[in-house]
N, C-alpha and C. Protein backbone atom coordinates (compact mmCIF):
# COMPACT_ATOMS: atom_id res chain seq x y z
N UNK A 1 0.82 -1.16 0.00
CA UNK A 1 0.00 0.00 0.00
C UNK A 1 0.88 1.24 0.00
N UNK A 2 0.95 1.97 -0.97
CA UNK A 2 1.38 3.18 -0.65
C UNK A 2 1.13 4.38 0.29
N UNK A 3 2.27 5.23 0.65
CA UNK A 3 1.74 5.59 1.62
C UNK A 3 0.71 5.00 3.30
N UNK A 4 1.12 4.09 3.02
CA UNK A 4 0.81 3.55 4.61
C UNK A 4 1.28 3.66 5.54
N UNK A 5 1.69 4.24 6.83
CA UNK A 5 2.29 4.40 8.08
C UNK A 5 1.77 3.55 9.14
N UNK A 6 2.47 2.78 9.72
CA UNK A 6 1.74 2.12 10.70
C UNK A 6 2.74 2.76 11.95
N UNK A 7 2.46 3.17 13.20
CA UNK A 7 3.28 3.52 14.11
C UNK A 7 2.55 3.22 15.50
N UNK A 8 3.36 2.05 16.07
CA UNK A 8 2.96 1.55 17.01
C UNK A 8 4.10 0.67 18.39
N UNK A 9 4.19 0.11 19.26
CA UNK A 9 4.87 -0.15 19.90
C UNK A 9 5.94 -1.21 19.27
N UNK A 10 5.62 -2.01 18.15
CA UNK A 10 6.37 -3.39 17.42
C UNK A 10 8.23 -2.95 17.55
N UNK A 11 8.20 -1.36 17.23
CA UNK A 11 9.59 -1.18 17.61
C UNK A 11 10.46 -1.89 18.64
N UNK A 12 9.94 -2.03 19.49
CA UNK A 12 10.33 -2.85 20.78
C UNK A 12 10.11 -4.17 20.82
N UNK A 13 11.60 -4.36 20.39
CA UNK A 13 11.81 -6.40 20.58
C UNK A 13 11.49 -6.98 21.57
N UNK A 14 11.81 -6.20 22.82
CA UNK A 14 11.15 -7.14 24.22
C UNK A 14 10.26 -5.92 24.74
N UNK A 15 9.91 -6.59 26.18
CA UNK A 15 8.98 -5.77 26.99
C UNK A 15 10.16 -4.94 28.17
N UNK A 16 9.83 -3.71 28.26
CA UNK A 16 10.80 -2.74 29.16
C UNK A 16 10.80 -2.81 30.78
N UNK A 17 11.62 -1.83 31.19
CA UNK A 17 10.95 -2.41 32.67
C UNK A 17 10.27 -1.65 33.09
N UNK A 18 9.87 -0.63 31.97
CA UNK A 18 8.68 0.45 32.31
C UNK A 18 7.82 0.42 31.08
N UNK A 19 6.72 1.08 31.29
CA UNK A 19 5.45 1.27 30.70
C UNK A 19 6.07 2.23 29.07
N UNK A 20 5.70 1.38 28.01
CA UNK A 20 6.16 2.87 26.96
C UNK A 20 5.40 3.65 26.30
N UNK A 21 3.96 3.67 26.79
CA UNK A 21 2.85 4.11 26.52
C UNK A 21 3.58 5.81 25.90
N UNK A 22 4.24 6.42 27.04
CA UNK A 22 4.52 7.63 26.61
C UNK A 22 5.65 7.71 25.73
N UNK A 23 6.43 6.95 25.31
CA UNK A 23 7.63 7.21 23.92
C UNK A 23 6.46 6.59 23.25
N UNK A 24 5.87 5.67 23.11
CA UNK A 24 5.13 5.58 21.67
C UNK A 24 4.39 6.78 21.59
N UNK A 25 3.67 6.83 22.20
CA UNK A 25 2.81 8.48 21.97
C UNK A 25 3.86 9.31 21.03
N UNK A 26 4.99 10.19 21.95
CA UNK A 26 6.25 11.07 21.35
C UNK A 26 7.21 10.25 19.76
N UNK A 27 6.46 8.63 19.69
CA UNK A 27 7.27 8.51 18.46
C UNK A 27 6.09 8.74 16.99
N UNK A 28 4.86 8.74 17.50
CA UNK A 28 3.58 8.57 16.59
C UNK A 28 3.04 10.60 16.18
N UNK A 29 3.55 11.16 17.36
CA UNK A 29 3.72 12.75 17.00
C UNK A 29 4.57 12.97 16.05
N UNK A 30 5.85 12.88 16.35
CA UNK A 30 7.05 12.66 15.61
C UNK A 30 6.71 12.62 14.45
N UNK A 31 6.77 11.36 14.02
CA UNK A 31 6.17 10.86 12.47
C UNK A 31 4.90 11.43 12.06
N UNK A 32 4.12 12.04 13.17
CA UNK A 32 2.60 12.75 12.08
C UNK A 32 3.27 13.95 11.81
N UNK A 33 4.03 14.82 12.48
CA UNK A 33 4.93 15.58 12.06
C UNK A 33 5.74 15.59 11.20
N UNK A 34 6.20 14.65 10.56
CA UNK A 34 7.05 14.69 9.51
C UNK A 34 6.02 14.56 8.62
N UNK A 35 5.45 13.38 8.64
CA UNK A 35 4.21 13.50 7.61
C UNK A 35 3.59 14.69 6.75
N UNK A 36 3.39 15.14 7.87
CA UNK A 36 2.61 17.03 7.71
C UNK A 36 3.77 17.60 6.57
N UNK A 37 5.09 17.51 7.13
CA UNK A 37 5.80 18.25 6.38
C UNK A 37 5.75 17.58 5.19
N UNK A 38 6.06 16.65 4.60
CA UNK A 38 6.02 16.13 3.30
C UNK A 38 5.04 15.60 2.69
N UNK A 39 3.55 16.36 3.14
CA UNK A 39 2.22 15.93 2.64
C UNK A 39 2.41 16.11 1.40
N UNK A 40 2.83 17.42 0.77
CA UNK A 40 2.85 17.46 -1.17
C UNK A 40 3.53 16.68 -1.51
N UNK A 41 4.48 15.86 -1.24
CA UNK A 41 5.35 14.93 -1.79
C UNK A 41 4.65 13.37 -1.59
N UNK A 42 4.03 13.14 -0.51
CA UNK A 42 3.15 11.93 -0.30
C UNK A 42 2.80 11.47 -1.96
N UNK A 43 1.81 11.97 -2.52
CA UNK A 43 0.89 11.43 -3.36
C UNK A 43 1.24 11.58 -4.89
N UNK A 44 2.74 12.22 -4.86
CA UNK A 44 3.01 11.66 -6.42
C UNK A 44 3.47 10.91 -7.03
């Protein structure tokens, strides 16, 4: 599929010894942020 983003915890090979609820959050901003920036470039 083009253009598909999936952004979710899978980054992480094992389980931490803390909760990563909040870096996934800060990595899924991140990337909608970049996104944003290269929306005109997305779809050609």
């Amino acid at each position: 599929m083009p253009n598909l983003f999936v952004i979710d915890g899978s980054l992480f090979v094992t389980a931490g010894g803390v909760n990563p609820t909040s870096t996934i959050q800060a990595l899924a901003l991140y990337v909608a942020d970049r996104i944003k920036q290269r929306l005109g470039n997305l779809f050609d």
